[in-house]
PDB file of N, CA and C in Angstrom:
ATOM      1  N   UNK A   1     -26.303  -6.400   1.676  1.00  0.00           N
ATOM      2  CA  UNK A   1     -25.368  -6.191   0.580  1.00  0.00           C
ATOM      3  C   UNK A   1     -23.963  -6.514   1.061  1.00  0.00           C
ATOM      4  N   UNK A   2     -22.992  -7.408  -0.130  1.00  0.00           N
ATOM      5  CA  UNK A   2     -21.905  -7.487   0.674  1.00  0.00           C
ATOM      6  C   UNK A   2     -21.446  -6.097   0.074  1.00  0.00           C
ATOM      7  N   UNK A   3     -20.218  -6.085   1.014  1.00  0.00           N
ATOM      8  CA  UNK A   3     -19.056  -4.684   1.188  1.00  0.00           C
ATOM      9  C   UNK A   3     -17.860  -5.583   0.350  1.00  0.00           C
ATOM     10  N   UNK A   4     -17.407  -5.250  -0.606  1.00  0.00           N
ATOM     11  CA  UNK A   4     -16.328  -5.288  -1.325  1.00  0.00           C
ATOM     12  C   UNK A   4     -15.188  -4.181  -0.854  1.00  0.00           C
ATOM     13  N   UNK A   5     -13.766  -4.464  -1.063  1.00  0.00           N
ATOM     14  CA  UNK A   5     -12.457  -3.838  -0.829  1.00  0.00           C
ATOM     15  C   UNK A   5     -12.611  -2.719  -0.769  1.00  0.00           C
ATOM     16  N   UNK A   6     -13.594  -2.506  -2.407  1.00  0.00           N
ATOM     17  CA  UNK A   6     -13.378  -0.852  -3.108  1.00  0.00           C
ATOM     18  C   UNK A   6     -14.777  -0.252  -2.084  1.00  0.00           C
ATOM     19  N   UNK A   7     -15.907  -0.614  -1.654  1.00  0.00           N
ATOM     20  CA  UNK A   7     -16.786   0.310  -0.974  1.00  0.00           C
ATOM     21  C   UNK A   7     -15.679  -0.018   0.482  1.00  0.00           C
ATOM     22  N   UNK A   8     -15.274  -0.679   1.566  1.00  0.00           N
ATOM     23  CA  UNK A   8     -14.725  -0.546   2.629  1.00  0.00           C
ATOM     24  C   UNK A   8     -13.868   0.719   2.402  1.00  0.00           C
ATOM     25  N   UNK A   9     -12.444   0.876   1.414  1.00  0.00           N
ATOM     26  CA  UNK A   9     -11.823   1.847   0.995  1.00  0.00           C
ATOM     27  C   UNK A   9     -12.341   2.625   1.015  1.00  0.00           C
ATOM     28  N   UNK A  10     -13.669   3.411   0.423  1.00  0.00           N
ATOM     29  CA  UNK A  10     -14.195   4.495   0.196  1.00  0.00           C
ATOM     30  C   UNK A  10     -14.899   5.101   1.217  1.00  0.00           C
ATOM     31  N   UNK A  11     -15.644   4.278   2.320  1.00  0.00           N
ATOM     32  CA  UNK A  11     -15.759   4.777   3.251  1.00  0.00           C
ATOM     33  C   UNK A  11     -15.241   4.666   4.324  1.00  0.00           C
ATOM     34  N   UNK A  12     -13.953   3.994   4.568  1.00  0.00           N
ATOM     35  CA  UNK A  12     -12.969   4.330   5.750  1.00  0.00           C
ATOM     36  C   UNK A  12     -12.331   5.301   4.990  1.00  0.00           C
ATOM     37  N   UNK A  13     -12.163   5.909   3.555  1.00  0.00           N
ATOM     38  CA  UNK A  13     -11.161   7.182   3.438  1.00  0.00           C
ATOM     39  C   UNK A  13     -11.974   8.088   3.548  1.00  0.00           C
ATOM     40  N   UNK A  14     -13.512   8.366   3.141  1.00  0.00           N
ATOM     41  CA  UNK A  14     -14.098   9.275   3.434  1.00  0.00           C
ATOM     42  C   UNK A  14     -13.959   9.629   4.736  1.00  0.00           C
ATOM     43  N   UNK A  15     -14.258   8.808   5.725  1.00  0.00           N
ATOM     44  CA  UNK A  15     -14.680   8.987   6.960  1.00  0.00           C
ATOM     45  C   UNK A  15     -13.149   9.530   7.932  1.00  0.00           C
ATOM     46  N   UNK A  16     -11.876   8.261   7.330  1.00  0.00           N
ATOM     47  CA  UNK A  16     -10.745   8.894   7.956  1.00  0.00           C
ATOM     48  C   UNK A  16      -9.813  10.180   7.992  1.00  0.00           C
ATOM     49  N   UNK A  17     -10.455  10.363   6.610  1.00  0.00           N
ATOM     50  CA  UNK A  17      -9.365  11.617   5.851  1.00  0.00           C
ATOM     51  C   UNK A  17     -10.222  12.950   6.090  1.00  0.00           C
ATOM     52  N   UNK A  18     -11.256  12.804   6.637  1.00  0.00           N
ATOM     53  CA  UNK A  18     -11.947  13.919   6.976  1.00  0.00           C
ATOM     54  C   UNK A  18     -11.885  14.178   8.352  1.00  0.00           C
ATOM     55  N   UNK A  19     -11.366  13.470   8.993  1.00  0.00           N
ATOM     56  CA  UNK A  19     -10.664  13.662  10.311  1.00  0.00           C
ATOM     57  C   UNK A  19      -9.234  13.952  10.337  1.00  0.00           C
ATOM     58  N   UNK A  20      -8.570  13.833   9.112  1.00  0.00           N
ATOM     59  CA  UNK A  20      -7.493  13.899   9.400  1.00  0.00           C
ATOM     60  C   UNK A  20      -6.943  15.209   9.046  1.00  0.00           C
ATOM     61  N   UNK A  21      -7.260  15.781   8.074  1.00  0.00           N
ATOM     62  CA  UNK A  21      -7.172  17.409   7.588  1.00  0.00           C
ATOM     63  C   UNK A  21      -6.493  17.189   6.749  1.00  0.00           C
ATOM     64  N   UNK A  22      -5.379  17.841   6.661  1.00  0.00           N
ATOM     65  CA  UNK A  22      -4.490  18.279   5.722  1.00  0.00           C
ATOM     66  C   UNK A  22      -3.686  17.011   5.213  1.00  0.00           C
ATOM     67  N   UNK A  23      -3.968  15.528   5.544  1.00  0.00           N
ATOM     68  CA  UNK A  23      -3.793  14.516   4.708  1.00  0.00           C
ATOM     69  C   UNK A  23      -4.632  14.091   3.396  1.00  0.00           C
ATOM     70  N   UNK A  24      -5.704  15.147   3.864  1.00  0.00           N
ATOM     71  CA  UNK A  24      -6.442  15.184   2.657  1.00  0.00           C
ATOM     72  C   UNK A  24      -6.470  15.573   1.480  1.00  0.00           C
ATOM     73  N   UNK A  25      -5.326  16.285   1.759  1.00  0.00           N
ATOM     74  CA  UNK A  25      -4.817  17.157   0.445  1.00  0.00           C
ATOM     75  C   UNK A  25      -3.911  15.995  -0.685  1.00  0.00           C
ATOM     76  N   UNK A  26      -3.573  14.943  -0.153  1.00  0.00           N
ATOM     77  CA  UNK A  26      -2.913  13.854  -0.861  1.00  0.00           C
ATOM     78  C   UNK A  26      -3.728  13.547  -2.412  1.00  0.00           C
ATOM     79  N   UNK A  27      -5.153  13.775  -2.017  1.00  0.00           N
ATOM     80  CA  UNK A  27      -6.293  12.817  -3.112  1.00  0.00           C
ATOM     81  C   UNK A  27      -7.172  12.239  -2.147  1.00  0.00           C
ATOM     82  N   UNK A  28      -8.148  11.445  -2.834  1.00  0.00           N
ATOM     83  CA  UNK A  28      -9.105  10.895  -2.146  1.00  0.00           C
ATOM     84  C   UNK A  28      -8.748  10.182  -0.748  1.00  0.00           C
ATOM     85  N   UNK A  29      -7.688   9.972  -0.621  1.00  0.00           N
ATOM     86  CA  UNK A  29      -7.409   8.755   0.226  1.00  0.00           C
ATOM     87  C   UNK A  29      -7.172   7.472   0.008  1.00  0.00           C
ATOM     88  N   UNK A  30      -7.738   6.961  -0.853  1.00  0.00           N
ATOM     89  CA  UNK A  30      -8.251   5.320  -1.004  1.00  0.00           C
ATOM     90  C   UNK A  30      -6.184   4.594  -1.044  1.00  0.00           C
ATOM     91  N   UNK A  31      -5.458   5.579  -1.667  1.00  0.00           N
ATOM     92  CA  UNK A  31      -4.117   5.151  -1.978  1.00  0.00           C
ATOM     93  C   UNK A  31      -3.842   4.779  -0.341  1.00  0.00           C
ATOM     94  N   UNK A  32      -4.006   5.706   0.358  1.00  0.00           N
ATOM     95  CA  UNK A  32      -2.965   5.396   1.739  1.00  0.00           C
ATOM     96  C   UNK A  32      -4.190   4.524   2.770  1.00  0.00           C
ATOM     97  N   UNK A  33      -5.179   4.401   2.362  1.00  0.00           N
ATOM     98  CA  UNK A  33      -6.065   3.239   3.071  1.00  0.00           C
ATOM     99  C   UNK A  33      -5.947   2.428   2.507  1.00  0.00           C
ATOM    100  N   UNK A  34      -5.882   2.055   1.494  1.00  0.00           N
ATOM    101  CA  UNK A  34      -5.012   0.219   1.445  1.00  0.00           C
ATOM    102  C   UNK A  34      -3.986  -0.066   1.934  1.00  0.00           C
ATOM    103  N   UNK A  35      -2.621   1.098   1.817  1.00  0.00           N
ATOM    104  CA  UNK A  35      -1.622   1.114   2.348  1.00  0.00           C
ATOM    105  C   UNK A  35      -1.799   0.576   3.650  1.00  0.00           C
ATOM    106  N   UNK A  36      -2.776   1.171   4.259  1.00  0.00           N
ATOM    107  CA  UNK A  36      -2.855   0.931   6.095  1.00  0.00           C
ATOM    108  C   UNK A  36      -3.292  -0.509   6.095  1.00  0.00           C
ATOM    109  N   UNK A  37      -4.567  -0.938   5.394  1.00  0.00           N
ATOM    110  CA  UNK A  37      -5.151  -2.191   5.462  1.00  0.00           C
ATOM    111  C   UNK A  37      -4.103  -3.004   5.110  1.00  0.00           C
ATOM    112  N   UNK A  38      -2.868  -3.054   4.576  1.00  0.00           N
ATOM    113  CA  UNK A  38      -1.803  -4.223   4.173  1.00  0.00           C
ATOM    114  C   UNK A  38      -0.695  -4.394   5.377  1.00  0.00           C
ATOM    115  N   UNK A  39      -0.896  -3.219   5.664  1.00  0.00           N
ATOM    116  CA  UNK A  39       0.333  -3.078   6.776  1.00  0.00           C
ATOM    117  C   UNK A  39      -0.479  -4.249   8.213  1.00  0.00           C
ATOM    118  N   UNK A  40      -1.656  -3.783   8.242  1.00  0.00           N
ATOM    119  CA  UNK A  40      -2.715  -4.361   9.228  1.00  0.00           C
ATOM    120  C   UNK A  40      -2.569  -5.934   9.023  1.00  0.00           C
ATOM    121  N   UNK A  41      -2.565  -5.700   7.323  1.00  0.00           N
ATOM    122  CA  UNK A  41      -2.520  -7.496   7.102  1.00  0.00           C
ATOM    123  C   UNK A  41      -1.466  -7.991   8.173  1.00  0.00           C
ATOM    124  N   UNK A  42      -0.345  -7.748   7.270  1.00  0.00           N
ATOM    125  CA  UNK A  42       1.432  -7.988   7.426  1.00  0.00           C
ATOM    126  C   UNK A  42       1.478  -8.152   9.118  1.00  0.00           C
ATOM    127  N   UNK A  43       0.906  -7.266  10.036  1.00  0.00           N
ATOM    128  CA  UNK A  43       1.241  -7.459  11.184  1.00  0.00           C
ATOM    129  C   UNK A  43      -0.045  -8.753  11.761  1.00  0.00           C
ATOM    130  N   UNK A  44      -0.492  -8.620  11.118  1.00  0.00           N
ATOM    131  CA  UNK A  44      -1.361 -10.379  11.923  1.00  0.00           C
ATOM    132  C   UNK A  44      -0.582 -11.720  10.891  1.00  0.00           C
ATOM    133  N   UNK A  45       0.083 -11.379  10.183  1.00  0.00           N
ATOM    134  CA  UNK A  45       0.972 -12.323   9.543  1.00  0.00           C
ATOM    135  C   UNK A  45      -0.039 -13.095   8.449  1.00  0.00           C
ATOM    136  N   UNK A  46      -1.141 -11.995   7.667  1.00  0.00           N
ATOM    137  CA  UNK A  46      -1.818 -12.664   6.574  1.00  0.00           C
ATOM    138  C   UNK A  46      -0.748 -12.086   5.202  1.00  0.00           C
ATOM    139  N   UNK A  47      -0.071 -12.658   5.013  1.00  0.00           N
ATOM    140  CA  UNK A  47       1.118 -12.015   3.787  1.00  0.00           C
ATOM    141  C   UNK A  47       0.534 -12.219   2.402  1.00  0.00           C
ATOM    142  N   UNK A  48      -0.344 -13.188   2.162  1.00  0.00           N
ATOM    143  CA  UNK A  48      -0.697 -13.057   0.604  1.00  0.00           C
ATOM    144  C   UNK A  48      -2.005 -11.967   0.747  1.00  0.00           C
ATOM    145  N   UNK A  49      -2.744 -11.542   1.630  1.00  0.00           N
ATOM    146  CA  UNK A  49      -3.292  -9.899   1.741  1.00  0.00           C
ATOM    147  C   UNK A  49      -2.408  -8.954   1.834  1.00  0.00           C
ATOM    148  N   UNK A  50      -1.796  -8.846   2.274  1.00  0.00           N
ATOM    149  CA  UNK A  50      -0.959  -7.886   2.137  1.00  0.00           C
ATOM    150  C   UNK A  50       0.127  -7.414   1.113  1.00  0.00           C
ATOM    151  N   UNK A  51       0.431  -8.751   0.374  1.00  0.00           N
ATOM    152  CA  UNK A  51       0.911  -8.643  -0.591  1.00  0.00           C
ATOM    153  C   UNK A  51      -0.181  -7.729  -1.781  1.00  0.00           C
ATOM    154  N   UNK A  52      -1.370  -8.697  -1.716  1.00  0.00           N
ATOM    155  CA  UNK A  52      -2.038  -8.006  -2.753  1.00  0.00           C
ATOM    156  C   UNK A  52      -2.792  -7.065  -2.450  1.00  0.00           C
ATOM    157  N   UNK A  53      -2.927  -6.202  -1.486  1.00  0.00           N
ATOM    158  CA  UNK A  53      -3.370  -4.941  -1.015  1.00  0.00           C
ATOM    159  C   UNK A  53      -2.205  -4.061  -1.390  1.00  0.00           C
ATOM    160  N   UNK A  54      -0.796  -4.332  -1.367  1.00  0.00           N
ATOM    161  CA  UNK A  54       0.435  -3.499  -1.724  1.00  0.00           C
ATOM    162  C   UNK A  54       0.461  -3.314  -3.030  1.00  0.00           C
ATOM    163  N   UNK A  55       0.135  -4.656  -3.812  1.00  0.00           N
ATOM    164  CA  UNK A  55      -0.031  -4.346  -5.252  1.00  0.00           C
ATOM    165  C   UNK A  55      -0.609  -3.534  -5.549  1.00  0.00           C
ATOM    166  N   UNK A  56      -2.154  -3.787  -5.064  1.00  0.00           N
ATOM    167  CA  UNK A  56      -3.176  -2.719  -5.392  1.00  0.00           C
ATOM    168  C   UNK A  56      -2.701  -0.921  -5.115  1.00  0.00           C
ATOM    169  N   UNK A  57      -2.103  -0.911  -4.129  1.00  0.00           N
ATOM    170  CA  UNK A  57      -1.750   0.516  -4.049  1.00  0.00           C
ATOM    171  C   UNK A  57      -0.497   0.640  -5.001  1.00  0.00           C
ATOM    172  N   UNK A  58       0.349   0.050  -5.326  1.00  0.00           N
ATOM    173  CA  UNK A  58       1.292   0.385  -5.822  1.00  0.00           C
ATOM    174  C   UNK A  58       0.804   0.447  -7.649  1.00  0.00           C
ATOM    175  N   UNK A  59      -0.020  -0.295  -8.021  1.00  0.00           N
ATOM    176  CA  UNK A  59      -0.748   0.170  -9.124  1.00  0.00           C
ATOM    177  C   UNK A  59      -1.583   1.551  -9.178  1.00  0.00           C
ATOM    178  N   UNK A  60      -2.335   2.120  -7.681  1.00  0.00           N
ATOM    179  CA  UNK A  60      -2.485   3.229  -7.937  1.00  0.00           C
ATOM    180  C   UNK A  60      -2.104   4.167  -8.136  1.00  0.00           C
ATOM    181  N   UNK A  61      -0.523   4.138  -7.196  1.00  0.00           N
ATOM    182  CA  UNK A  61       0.293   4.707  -6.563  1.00  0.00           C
ATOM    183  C   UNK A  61       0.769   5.268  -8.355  1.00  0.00           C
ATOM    184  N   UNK A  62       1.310   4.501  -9.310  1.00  0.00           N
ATOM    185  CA  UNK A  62       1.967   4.337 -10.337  1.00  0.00           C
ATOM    186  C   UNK A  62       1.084   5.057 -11.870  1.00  0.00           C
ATOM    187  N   UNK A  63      -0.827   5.358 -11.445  1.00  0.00           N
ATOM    188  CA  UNK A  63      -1.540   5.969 -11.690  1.00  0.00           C
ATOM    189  C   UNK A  63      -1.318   7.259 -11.760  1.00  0.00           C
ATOM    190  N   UNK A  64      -1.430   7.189 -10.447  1.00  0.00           N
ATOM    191  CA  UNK A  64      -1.827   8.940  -9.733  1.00  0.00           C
ATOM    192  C   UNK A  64      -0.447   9.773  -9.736  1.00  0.00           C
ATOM    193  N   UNK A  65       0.967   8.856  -9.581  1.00  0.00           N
ATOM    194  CA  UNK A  65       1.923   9.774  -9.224  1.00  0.00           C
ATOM    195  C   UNK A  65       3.182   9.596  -9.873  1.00  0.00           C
ATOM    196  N   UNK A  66       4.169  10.855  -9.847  1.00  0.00           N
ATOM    197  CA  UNK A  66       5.010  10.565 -10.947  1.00  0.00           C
ATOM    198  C   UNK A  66       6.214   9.619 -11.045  1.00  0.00           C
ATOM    199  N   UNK A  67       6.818   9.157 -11.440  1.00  0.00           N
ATOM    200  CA  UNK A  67       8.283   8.132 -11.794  1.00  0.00           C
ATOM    201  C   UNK A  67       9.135   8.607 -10.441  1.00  0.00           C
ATOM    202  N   UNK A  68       9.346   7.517  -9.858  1.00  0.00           N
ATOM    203  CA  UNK A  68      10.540   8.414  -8.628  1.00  0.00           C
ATOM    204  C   UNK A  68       9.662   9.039  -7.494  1.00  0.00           C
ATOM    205  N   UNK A  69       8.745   8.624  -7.079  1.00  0.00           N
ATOM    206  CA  UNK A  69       7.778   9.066  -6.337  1.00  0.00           C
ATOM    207  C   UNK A  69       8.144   8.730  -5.011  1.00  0.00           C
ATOM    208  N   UNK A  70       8.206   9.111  -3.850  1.00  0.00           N
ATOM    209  CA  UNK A  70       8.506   8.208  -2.540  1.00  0.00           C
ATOM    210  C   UNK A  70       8.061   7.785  -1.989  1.00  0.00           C
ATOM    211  N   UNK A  71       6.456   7.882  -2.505  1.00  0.00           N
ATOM    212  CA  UNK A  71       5.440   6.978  -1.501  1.00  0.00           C
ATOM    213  C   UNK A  71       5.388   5.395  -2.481  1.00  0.00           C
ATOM    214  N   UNK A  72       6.002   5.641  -3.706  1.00  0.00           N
ATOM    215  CA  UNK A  72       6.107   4.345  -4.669  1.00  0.00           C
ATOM    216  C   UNK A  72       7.594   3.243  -4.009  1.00  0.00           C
ATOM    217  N   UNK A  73       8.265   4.401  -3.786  1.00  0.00           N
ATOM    218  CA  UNK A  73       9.466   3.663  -2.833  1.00  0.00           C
ATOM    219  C   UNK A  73       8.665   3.011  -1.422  1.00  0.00           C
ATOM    220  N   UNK A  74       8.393   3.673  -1.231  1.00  0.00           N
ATOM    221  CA  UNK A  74       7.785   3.025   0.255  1.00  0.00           C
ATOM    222  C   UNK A  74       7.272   1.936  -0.227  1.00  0.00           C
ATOM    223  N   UNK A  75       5.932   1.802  -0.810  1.00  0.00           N
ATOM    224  CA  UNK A  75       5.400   0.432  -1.139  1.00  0.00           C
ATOM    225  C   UNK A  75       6.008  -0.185  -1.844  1.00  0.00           C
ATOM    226  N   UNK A  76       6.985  -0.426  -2.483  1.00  0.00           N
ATOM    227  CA  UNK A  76       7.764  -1.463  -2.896  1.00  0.00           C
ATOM    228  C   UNK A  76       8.755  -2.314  -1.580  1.00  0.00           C
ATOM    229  N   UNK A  77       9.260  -1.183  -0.798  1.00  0.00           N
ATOM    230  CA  UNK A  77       9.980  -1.396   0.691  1.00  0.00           C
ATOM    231  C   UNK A  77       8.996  -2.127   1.334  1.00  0.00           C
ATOM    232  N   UNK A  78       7.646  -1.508   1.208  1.00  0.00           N
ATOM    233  CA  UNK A  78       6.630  -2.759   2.209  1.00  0.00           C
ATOM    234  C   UNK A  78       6.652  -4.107   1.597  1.00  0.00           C
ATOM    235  N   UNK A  79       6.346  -4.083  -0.028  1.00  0.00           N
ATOM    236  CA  UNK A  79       6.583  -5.414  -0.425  1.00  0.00           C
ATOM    237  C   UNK A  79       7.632  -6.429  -0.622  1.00  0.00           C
ATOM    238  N   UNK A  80       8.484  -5.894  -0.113  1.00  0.00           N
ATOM    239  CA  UNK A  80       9.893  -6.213  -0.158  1.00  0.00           C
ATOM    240  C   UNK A  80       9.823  -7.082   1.026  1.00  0.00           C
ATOM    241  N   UNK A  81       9.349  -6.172   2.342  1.00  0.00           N
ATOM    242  CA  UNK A  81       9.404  -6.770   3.867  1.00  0.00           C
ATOM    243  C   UNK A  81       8.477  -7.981   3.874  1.00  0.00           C
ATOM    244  N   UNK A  82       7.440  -7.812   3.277  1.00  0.00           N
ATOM    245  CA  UNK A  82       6.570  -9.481   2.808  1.00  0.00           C
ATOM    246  C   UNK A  82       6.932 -10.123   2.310  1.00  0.00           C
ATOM    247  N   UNK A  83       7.392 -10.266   1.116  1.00  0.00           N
ATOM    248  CA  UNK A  83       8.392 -11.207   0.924  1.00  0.00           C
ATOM    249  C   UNK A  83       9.941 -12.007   1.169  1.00  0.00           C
ATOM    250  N   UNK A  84      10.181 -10.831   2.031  1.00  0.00           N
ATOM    251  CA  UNK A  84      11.651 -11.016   3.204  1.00  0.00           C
ATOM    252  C   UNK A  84      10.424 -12.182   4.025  1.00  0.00           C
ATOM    253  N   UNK A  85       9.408 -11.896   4.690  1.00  0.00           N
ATOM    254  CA  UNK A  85       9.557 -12.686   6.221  1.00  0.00           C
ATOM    255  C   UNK A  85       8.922 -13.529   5.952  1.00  0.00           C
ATOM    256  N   UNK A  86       8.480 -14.182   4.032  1.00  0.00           N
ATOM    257  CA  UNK A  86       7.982 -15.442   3.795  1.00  0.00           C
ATOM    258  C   UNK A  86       9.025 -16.122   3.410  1.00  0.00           C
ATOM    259  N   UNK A  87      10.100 -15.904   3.729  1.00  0.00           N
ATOM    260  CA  UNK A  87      11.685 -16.014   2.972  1.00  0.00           C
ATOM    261  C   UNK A  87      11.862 -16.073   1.682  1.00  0.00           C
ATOM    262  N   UNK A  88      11.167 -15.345   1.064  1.00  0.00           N
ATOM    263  CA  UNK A  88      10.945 -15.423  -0.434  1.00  0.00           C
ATOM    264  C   UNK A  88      12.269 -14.060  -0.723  1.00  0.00           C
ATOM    265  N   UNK A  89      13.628 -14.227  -0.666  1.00  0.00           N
ATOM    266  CA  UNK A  89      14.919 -13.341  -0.135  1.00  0.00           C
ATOM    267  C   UNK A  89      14.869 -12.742  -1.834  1.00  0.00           C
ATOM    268  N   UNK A  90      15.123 -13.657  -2.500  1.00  0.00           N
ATOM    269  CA  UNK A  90      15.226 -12.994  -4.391  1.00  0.00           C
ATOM    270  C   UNK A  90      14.510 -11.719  -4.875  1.00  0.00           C
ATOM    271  N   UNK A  91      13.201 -12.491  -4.288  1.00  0.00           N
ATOM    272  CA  UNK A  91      12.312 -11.258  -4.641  1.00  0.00           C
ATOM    273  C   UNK A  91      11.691 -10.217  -3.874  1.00  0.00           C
ATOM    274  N   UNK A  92      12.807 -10.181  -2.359  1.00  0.00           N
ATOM    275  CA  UNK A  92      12.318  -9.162  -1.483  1.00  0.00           C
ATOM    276  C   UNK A  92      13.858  -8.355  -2.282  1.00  0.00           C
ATOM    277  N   UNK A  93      14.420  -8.667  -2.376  1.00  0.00           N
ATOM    278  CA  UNK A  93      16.057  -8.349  -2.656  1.00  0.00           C
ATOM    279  C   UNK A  93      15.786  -7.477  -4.239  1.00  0.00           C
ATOM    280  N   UNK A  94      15.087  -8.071  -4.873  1.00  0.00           N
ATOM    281  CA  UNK A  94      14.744  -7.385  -6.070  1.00  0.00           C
ATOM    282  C   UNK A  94      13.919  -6.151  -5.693  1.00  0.00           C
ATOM    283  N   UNK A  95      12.909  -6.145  -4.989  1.00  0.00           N
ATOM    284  CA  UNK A  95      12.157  -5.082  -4.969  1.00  0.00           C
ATOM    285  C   UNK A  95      12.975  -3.849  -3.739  1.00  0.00           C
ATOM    286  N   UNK A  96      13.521  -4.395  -3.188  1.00  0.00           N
ATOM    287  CA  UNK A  96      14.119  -3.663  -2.038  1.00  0.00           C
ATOM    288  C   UNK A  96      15.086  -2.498  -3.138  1.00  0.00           C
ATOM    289  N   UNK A  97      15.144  -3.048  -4.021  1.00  0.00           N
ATOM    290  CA  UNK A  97      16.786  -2.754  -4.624  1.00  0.00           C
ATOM    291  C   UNK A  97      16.054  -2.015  -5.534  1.00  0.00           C
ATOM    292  N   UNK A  98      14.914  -1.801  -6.615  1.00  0.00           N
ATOM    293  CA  UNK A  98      13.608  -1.121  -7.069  1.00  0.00           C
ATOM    294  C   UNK A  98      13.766  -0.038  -5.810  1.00  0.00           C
ATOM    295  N   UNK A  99      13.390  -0.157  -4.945  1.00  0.00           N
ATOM    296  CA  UNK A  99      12.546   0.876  -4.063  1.00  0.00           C
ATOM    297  C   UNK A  99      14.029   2.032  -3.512  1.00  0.00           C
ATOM    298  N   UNK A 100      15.082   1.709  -3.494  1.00  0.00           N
ATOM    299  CA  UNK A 100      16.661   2.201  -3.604  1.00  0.00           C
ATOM    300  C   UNK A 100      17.143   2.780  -4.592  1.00  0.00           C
ATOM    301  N   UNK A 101      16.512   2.473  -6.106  1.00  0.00           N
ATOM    302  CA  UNK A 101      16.863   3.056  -7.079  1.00  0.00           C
ATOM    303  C   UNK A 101      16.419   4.135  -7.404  1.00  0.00           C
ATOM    304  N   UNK A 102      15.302   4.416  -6.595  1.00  0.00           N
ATOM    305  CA  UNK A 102      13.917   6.033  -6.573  1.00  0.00           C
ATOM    306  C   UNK A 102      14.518   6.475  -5.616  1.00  0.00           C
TER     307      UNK A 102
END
């Protein structure tokens, strides 16, 4: 069987967040394990994964939590830094400036 995004997510958050304790109290996990898997991207320099692993959390992120949130600031700041170091400056500059306004 292949493993899709959403079963990898579910069982690296099962498995991580039950080691981790009291990060568990966040929700399932799956929000801050993509988070990690984009960051993972970003540092081997795969930027259109990471871009769209940031999306993906930042759509959950925008789900689960309220307006002005700071983990919504954060992932906009991550997507900001991906598009800073593809020199894509407009639209790291836009979101940077999003993630400043929370």
């Amino acid at each position: 069987k292949d493993s899709t995004l959403t079963d990898i997510v579910d069982w690296y958050g099962l498995h991580y967040w039950q080691d981790e304790g009291p990060l568990a109290v966040r929700g399932d996990g799956r929000i801050d394990v993509v988070t990690r898997l984009a960051i993972k991207y970003m540092a081997k320099g795969q930027f259109r994964g990471a871009l769209r692993l940031h999306e993906q959390a930042l759509a959950m992120q925008r789900q689960a939590l309220p307006d002005g949130h700071p983990d919504i600031a954060a992932t906009l700041n991550e997507m900001a830094n991906v598009h800073a170091d593809q020199g894509a400056h407009v639209e790291a500059l836009r979101l940077y400036e999003q993630a400043l306004a929370i």
